[in-house]
Protein backbone atom coordinates (compact mmCIF):
# COMPACT_ATOMS: atom_id res chain seq x y z
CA UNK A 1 0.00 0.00 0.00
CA UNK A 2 1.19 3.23 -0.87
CA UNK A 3 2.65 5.98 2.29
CA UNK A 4 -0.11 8.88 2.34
CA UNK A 5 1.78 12.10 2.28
CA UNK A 6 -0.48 15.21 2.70
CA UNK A 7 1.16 18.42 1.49
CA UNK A 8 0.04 21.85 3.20
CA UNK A 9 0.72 24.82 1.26
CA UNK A 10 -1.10 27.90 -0.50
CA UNK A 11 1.16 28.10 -4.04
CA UNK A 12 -1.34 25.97 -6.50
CA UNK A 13 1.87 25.68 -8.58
CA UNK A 14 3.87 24.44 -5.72
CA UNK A 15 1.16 22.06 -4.58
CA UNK A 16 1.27 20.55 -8.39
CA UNK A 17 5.02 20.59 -8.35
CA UNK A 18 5.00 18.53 -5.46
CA UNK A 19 2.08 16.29 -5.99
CA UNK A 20 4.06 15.44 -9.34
CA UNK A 21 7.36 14.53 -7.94
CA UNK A 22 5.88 12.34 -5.13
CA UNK A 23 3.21 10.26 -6.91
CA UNK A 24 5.95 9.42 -9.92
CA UNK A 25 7.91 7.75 -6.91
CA UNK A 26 4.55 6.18 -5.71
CA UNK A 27 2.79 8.32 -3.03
CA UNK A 28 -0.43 8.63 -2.43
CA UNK A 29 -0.59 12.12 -2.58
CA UNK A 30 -3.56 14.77 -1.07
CA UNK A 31 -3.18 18.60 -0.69
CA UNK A 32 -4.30 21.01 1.84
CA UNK A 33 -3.88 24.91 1.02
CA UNK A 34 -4.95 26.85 4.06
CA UNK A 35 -3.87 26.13 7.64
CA UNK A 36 -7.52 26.56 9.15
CA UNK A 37 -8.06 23.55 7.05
CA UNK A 38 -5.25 21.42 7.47
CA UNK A 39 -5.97 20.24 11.24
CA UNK A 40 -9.25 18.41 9.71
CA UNK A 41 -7.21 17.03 7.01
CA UNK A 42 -4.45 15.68 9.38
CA UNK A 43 -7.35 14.10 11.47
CA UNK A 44 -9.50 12.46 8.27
CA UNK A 45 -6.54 11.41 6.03
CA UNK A 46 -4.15 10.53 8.80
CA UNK A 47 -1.07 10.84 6.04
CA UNK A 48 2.45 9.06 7.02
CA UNK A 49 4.52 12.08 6.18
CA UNK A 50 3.23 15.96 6.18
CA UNK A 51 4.85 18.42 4.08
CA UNK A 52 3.81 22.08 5.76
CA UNK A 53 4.72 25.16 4.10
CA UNK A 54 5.69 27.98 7.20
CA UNK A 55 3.13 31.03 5.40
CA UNK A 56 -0.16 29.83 5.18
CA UNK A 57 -3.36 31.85 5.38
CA UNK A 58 -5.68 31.28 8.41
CA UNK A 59 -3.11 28.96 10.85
CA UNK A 60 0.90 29.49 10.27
CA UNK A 61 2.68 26.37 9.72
CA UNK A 62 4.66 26.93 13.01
CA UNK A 63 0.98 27.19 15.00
CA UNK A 64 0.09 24.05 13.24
CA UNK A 65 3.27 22.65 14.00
CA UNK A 66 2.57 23.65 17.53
CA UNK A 67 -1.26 22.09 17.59
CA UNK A 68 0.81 18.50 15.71
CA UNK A 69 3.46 18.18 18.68
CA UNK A 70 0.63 18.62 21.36
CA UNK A 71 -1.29 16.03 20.21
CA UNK A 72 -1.19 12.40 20.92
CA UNK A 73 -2.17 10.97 17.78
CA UNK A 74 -0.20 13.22 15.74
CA UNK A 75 3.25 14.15 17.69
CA UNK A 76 5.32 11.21 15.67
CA UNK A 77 3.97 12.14 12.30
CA UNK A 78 7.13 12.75 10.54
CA UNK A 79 6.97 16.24 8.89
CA UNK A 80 9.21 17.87 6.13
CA UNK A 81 9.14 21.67 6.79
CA UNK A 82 8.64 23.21 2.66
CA UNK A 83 9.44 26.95 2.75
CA UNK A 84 10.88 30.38 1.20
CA UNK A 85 11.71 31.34 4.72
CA UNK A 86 15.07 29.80 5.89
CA UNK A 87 15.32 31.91 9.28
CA UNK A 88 12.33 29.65 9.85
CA UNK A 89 15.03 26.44 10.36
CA UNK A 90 15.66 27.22 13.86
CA UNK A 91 12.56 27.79 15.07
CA UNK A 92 10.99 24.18 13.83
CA UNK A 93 14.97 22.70 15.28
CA UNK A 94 13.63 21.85 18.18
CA UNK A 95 10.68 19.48 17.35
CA UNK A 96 11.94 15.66 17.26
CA UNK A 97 9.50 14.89 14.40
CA UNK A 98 10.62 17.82 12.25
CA UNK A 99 12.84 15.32 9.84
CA UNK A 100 13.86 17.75 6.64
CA UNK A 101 13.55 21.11 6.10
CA UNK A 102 13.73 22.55 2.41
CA UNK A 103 13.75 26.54 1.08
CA UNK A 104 11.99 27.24 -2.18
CA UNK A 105 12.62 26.68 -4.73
CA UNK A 106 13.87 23.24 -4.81
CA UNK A 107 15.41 20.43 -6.49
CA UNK A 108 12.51 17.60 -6.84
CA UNK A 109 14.65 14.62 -5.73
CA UNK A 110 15.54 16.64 -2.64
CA UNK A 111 12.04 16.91 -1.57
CA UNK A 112 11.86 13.25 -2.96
CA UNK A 113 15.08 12.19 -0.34
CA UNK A 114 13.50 13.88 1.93
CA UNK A 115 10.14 12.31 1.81
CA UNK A 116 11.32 8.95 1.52
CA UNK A 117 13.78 9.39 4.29
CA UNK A 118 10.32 10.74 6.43
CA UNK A 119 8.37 7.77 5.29
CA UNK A 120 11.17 4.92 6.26
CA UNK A 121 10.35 7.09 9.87
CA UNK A 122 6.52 6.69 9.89
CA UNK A 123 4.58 3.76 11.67
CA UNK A 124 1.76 3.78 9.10
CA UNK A 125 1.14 1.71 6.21
């Protein structure tokens, strides 16, 4: 069965971009592009590896990242941090499940490493 990565961002063109790259390798890929909705997505689709973007309208990916390590069912959800915002490394250093972090733009098989690398991580199927 294929790993479930959800990817959280609000670029359409980024969302495509990565939906692309991962399903090629053989994800089972579903998007999210606000961070009021992603919480409900994390919940329903319960995905092995989440990809949050750090700018999102409605929630910030560091509140969401916040809301993911508080929670029991979700605090060992790998996640691979996808932003244009470098500074933002040190502030998402300290979670355990925080296993890549990539600027924009990218090279595809470094999201790709990255992802598999997060999935070999994840407890899910």
């Amino acid at each position: 069965m294929a790993k479930k990565v959800l990817v959280i961002d609000d670029e359409p063109e980024m969302i495509n971009l990565v939906k692309y790259t991962l399903a090629e390798a053989g994800f089972e890929v579903h998007s999210c592009d606000s961070g009021r909705e992603a919480w409900d997505d994390i919940i329903k689709i319960k995905p092995d590896v989440l990809i949050l973007d750090v700018m999102l309208p409605g929630i910030d990916g560091y509140s969401l990242q916040l809301k993911i390590a508080g929670d029991p069912a979700t605090k060992t959800m790998p996640i691979v941090v996808l932003t244009a915002l470098e500074p933002a490394r040190t502030l998402f250093q300290k979670f355990p499940q925080v296993v890549g972090f990539i600027t924009k733009p990218f090279k595809p098989e470094d999201l790709l490493q990255a992802v598999q690398s997060a999935a070999e991580r994840s407890g899910g199927s």
